[in-house]
N, C-alpha and C. Protein backbone atom coordinates (compact mmCIF):
# COMPACT_ATOMS: atom_id res chain seq x y z
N UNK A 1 105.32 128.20 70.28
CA UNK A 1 105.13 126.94 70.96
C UNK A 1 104.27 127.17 72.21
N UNK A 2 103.36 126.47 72.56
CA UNK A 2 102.47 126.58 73.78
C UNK A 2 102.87 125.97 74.71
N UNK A 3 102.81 126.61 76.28
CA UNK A 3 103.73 125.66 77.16
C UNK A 3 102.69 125.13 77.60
N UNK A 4 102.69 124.34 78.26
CA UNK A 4 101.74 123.16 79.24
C UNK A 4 102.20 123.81 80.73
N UNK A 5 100.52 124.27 80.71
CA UNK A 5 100.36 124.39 82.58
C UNK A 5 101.57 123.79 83.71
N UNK A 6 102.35 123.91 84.71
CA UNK A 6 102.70 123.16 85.63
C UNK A 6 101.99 122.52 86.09
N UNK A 7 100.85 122.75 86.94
CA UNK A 7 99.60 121.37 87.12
C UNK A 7 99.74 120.37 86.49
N UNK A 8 99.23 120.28 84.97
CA UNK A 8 99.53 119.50 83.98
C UNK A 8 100.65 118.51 83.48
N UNK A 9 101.57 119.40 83.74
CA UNK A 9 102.81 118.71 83.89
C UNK A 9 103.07 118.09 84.81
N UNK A 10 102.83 118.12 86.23
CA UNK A 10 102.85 117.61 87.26
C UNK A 10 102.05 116.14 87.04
N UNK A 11 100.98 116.21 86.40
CA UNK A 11 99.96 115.51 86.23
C UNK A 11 100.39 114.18 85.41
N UNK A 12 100.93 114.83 84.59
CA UNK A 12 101.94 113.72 83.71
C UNK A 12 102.50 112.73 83.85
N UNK A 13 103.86 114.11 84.97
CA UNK A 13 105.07 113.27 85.76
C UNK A 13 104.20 112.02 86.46
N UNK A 14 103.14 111.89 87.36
CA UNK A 14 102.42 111.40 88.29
C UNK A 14 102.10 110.41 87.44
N UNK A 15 101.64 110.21 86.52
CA UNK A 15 101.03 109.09 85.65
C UNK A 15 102.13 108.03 85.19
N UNK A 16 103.08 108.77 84.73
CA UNK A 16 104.28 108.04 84.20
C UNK A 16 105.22 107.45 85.12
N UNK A 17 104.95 108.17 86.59
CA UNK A 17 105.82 107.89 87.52
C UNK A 17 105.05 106.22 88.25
N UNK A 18 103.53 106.47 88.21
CA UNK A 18 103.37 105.03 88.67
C UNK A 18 102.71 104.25 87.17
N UNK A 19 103.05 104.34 86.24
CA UNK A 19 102.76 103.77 85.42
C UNK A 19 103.10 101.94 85.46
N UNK A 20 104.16 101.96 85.96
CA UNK A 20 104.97 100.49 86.19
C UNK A 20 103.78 99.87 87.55
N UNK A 21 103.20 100.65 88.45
CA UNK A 21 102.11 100.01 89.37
C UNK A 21 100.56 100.05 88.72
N UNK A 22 100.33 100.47 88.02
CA UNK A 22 99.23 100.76 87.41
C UNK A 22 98.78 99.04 86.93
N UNK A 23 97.87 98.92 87.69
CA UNK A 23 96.84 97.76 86.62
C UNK A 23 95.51 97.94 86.68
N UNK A 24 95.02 96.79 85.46
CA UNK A 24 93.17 96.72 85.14
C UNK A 24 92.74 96.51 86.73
N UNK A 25 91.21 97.34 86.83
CA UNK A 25 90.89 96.93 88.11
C UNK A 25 90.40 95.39 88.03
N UNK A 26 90.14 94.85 87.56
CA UNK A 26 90.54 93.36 87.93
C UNK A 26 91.68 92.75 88.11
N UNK A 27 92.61 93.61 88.16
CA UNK A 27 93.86 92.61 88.23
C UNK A 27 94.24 92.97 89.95
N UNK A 28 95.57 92.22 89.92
CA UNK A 28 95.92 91.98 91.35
C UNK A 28 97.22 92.52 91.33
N UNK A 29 97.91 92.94 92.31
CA UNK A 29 99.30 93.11 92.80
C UNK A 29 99.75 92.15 93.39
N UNK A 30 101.47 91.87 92.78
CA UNK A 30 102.22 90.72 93.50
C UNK A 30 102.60 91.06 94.49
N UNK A 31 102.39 90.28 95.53
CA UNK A 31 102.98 90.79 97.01
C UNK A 31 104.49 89.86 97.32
N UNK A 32 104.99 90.64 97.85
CA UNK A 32 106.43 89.72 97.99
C UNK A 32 107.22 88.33 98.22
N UNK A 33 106.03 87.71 98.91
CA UNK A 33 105.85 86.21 99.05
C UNK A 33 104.84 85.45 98.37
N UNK A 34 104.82 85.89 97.18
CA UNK A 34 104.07 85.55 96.26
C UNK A 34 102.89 85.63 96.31
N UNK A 35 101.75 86.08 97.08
CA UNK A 35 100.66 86.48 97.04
C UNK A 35 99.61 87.15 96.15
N UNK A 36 98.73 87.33 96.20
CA UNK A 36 98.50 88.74 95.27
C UNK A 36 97.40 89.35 96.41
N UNK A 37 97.37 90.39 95.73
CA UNK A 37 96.37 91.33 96.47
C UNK A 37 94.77 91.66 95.06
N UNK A 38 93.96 91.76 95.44
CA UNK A 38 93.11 92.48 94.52
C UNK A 38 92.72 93.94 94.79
N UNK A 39 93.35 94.53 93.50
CA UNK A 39 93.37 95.97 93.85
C UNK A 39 91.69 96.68 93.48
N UNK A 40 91.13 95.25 93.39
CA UNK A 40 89.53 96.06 93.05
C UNK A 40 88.78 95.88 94.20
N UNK A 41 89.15 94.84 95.60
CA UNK A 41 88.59 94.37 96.67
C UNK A 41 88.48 95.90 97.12
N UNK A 42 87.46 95.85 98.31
CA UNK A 42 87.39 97.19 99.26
C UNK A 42 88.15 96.85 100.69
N UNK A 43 88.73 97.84 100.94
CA UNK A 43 89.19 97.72 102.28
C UNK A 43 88.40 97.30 103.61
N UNK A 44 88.34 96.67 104.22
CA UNK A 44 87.62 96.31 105.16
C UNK A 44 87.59 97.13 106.47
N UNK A 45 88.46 97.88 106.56
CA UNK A 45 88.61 98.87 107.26
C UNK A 45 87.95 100.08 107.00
N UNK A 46 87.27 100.86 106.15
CA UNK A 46 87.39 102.31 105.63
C UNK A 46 86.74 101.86 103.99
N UNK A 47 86.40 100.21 103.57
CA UNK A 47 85.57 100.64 102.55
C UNK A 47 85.44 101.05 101.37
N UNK A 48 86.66 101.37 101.32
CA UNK A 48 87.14 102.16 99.84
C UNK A 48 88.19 100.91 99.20
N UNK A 49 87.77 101.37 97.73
CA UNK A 49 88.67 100.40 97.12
C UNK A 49 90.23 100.61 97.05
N UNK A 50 90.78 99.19 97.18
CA UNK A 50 92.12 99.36 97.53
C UNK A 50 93.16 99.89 96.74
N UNK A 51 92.70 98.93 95.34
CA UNK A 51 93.89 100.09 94.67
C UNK A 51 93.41 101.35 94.06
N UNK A 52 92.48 102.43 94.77
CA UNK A 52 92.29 103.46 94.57
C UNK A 52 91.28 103.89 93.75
N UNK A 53 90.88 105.11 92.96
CA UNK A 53 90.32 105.48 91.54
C UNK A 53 91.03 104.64 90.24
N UNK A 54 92.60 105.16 90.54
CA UNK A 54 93.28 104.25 89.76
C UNK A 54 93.76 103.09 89.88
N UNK A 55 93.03 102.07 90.44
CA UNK A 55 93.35 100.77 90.66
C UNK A 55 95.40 100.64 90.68
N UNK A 56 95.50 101.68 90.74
CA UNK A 56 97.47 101.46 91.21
C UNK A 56 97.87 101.12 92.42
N UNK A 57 98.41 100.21 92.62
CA UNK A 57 99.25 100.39 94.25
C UNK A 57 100.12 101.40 94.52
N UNK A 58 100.35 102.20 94.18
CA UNK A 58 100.94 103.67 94.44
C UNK A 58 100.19 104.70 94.27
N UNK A 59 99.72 105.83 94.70
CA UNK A 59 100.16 107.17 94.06
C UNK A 59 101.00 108.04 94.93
N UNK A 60 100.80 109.10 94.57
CA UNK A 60 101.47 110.15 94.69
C UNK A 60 100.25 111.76 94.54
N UNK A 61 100.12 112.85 95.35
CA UNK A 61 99.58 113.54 94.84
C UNK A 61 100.05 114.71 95.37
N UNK A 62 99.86 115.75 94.09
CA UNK A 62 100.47 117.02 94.33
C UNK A 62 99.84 118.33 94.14
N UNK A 63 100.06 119.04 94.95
CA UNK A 63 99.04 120.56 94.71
C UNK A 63 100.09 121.24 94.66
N UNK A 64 100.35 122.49 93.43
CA UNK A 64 100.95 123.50 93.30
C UNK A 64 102.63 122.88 93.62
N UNK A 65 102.74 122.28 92.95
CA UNK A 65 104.14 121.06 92.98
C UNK A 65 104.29 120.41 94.27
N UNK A 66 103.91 120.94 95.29
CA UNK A 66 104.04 120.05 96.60
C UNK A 66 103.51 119.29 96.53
N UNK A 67 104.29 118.13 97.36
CA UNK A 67 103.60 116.56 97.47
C UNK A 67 102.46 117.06 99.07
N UNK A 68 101.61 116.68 98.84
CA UNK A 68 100.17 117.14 99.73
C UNK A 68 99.56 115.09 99.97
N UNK A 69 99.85 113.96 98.55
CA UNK A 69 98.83 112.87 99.20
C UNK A 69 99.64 111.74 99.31
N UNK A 70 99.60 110.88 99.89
CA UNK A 70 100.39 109.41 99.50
C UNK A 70 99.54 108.31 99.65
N UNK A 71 99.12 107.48 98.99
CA UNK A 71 98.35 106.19 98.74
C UNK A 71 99.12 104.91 98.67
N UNK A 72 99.00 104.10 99.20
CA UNK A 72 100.15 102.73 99.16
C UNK A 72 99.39 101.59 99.43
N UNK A 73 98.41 100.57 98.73
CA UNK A 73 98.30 99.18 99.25
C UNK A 73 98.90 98.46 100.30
N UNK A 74 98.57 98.09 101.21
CA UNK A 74 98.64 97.61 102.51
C UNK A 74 97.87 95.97 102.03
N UNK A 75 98.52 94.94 103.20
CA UNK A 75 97.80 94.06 102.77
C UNK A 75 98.34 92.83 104.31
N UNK A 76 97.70 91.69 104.61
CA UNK A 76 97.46 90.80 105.32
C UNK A 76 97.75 89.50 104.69
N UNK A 77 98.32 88.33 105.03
CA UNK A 77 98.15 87.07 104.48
C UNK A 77 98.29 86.39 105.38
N UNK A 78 97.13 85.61 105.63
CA UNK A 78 96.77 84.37 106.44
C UNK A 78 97.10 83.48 106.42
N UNK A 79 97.48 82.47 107.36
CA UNK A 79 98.13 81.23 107.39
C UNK A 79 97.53 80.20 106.34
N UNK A 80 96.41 80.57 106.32
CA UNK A 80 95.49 79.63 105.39
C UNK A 80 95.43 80.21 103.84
N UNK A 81 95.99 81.28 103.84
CA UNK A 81 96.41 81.87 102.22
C UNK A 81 95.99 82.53 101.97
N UNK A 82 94.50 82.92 103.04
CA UNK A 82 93.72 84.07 102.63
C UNK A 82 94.54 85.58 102.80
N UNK A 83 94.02 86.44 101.53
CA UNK A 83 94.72 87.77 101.79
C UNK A 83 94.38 89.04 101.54
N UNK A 84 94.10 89.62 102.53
CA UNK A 84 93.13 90.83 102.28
C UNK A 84 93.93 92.06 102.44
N UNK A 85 93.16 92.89 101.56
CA UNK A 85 93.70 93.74 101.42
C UNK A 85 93.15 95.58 101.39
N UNK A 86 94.26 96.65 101.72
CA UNK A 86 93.66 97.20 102.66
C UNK A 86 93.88 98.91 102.27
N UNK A 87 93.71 99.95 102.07
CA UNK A 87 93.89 101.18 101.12
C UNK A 87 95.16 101.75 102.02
N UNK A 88 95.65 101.30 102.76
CA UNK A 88 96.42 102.12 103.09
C UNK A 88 97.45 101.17 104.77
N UNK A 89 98.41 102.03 105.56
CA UNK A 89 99.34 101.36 106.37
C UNK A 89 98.24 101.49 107.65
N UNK A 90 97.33 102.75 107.58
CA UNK A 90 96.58 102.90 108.77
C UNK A 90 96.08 101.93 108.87
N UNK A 91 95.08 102.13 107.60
CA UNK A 91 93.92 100.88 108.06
C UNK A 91 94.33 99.49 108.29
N UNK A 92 95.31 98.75 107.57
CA UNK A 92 96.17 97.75 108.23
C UNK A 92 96.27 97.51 109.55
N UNK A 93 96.79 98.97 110.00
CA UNK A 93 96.84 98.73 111.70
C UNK A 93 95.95 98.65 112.40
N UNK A 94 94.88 99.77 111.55
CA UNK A 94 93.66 99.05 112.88
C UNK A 94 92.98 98.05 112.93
N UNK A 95 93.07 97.25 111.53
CA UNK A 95 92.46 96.07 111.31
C UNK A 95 93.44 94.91 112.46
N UNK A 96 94.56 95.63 112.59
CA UNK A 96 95.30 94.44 113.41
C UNK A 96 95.44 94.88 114.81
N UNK A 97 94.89 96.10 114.94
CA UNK A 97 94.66 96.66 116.50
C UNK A 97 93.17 96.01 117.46
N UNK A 98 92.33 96.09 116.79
CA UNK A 98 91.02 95.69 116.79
C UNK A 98 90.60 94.98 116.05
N UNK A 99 91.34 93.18 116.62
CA UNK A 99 90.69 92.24 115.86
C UNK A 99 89.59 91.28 116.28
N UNK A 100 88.65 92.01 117.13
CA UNK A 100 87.18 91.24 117.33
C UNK A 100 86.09 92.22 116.72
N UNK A 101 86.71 93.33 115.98
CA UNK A 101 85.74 94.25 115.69
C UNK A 101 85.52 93.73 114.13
N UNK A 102 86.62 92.68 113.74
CA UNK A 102 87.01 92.23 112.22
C UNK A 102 87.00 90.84 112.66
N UNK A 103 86.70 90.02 113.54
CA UNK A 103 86.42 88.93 113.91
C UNK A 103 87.66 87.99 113.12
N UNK A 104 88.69 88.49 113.65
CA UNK A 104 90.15 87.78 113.19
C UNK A 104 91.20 87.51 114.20
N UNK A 105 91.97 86.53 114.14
CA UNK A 105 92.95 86.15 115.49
C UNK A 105 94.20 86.81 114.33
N UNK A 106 94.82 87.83 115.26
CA UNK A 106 96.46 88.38 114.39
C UNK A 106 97.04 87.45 114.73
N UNK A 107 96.82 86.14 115.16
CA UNK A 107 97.76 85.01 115.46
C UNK A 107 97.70 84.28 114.37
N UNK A 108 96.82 84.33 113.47
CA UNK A 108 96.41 83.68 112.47
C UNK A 108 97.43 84.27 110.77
N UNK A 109 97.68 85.48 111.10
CA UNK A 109 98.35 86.59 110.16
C UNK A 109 99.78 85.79 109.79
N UNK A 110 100.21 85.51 109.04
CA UNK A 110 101.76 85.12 108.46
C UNK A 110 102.29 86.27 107.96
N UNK A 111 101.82 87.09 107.10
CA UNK A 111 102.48 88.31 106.85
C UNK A 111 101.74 89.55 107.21
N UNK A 112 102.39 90.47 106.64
CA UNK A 112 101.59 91.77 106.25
C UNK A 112 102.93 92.93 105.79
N UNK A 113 102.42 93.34 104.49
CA UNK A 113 103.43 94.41 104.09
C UNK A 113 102.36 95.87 104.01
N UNK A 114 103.58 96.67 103.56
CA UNK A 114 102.71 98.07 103.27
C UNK A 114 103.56 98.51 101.94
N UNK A 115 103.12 99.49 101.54
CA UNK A 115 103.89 100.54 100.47
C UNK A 115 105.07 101.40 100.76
N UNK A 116 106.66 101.19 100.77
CA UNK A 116 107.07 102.00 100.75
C UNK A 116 107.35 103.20 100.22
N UNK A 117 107.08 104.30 100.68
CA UNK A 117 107.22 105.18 99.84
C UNK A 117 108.09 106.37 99.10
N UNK A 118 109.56 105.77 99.66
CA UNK A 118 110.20 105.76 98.45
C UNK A 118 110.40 105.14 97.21
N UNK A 119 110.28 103.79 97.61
CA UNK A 119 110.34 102.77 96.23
C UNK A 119 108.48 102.74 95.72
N UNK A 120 108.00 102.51 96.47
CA UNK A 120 106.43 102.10 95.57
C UNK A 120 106.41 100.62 95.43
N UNK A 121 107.29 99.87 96.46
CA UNK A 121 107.33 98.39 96.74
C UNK A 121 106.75 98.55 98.05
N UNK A 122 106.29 97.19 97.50
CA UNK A 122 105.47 96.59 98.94
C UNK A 122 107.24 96.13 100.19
N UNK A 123 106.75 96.13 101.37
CA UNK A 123 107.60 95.68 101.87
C UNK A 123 107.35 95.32 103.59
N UNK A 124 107.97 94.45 104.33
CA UNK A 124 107.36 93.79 105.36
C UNK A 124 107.11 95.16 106.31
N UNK A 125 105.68 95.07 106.94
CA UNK A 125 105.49 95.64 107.92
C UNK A 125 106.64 95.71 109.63
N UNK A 126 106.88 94.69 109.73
CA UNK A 126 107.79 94.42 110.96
C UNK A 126 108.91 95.25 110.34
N UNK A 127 109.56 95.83 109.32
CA UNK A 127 110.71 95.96 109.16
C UNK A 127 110.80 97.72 108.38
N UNK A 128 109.08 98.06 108.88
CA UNK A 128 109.00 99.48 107.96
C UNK A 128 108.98 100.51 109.58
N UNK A 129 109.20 101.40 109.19
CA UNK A 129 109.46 102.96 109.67
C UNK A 129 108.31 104.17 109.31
N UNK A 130 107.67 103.93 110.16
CA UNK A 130 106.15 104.64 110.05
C UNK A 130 106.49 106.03 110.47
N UNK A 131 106.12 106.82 109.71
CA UNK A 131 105.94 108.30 109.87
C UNK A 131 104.82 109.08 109.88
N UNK A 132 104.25 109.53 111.29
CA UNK A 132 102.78 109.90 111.95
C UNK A 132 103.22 111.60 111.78
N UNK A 133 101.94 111.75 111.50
CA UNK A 133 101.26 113.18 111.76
C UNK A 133 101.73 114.13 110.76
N UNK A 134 101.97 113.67 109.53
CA UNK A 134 102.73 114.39 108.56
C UNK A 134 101.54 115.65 107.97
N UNK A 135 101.85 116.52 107.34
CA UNK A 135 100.92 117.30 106.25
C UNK A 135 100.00 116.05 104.73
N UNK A 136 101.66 115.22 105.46
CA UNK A 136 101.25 114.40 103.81
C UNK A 136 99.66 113.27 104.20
N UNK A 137 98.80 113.14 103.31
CA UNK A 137 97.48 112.53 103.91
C UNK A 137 97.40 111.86 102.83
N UNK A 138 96.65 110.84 103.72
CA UNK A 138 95.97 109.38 102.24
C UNK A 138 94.90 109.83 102.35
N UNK A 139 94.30 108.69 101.61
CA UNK A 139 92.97 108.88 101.06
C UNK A 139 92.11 109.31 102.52
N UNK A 140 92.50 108.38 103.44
CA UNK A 140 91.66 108.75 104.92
C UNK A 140 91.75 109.92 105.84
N UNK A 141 92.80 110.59 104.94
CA UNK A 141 93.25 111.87 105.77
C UNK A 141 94.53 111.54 106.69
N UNK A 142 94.76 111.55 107.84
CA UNK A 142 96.20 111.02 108.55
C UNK A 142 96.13 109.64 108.30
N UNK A 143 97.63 109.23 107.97
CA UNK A 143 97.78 108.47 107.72
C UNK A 143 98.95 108.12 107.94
N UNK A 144 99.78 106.68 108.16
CA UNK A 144 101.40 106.09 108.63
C UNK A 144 101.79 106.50 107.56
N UNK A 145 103.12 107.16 107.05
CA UNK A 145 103.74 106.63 105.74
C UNK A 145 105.06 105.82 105.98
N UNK A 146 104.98 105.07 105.27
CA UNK A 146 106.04 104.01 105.71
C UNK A 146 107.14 104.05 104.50
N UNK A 147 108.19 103.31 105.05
CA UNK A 147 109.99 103.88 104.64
C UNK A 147 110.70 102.35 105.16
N UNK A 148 110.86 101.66 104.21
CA UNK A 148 112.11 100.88 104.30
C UNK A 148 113.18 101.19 105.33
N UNK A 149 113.91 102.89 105.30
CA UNK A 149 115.24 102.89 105.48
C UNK A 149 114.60 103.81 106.65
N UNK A 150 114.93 104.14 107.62
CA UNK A 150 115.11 104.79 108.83
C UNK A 150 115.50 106.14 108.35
N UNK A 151 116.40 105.99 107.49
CA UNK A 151 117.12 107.92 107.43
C UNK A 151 116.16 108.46 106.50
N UNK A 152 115.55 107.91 105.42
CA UNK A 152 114.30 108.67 104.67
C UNK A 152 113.37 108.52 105.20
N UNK A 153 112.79 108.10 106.74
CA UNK A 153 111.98 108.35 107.08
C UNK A 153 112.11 109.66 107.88
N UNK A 154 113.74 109.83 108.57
CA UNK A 154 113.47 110.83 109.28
C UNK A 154 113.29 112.18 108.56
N UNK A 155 114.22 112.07 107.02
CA UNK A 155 114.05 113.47 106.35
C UNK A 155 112.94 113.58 105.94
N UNK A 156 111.87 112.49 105.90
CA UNK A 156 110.35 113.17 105.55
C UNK A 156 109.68 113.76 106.58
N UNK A 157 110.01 113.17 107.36
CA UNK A 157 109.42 113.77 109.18
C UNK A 157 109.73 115.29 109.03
N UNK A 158 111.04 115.36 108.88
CA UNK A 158 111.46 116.74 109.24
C UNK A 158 111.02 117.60 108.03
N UNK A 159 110.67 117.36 106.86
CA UNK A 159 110.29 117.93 105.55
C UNK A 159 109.72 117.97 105.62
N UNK A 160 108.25 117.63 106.09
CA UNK A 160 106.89 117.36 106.31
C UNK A 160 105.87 117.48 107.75
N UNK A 161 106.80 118.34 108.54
CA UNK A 161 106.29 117.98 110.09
C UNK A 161 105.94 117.16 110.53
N UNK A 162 106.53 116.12 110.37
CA UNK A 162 105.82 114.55 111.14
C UNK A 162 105.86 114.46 112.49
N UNK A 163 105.22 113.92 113.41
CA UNK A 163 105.27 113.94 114.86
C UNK A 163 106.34 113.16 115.29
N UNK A 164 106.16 111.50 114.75
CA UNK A 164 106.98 110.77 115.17
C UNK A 164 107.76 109.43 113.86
N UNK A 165 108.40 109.12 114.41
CA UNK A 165 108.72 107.42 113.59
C UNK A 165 108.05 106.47 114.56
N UNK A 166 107.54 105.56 114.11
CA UNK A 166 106.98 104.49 114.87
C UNK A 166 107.07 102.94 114.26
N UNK A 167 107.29 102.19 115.08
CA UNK A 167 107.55 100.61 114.40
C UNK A 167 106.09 99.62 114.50
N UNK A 168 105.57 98.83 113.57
CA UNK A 168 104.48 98.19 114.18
C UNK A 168 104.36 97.75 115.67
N UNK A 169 105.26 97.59 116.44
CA UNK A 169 105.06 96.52 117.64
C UNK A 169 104.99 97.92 118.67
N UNK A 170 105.00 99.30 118.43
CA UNK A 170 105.06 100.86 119.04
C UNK A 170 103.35 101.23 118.57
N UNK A 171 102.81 100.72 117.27
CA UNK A 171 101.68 101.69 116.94
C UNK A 171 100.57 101.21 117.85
N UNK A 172 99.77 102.27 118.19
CA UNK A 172 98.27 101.82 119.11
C UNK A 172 97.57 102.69 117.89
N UNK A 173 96.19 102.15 118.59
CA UNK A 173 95.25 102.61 118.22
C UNK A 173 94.63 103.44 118.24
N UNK A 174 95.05 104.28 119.25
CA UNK A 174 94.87 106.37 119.25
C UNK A 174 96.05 106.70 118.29
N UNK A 175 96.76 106.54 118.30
CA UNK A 175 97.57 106.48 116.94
C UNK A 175 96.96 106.59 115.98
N UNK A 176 96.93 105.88 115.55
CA UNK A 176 96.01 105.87 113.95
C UNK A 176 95.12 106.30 113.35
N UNK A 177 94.15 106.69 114.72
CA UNK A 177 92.35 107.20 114.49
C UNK A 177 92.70 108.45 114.33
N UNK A 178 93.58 109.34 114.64
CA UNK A 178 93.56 110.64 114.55
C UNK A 178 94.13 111.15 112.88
């Protein structure tokens, strides 16, 4: 019997694991208040398309079994319904840190979620647990990873050297750029 590489296998797990987020790049992700996102739009921040190579709102990426990437759709919805959307929790923030550089009032914003990344659900920004300065990197390199629950944010911190936990109404904008 021939075994299959670990890489490979890893590779697998990863496919099957966001298989349930996986859509056509024309399609959209449901956002929690019924929204959608288009995971083929580019981020307006950074440019890159949102839901990734693989048009998924999740991944996951791993070198030599360690988790090394995390990718999560981020997204905005406007009072007026408009809803953009964004590759990641960073760029979110700076789009809402620097909003004359994006010619937008955050007064105008009704929501905004990110990816948690334990579940691979979207979930409200005001109510996520940002974890800075990890090993773990998105597509942009440092990046927030965000956590529903407070206690899996701190064991990724500590699993991962994270600097800090941070709440949206805590993040600046030297924050994020680094």
């Amino acid at each position: 019997m021939k075994r299959i590489p670990f890489a490979q296998f890893m590779f697998v797990i990863l496919v099957v694991a966001t298989a349930p987020f996986t859509v056509n790049a024309d399609d959209y992700l449901a956002l929690p208040n019924g929204s959608k996102v288009d995971l083929s739009a580019h981020c307006p921040v950074c440019g890159m398309v949102v839901g990734g190579d693989m048009a998924a709102g999740v991944t996951y990426g791993y070198r030599d079994s360690k988790l090394v990437g995390f990718a999560g759709v981020a997204a905005a919805i406007f009072k007026d319904g408009k809803t953009v959307g964004f590759e990641g929790a960073r760029c979110l923030f700076i789009y809402n840190t620097v909003p004359k550089k994006f010619g937008i009032d955050v007064n105008d914003i009704a929501n905004r979620y990110c990816t948690d990344f334990t579940s691979g659900k979207l979930i409200d920004v005001n109510q996520a647990y940002l974890v800075m300065g990890t090993k773990v990197r998105g597509p942009m390199g440092y990046d927030l990873i965000p956590f529903a629950d407070k206690n899996e944010a701190e064991k990724f911190k500590d699993k991962h050297e994270g600097k800090r936990i941070v709440q949206l109404g805590t993040v600046r904008i030297k924050d994020v750029e680094r």
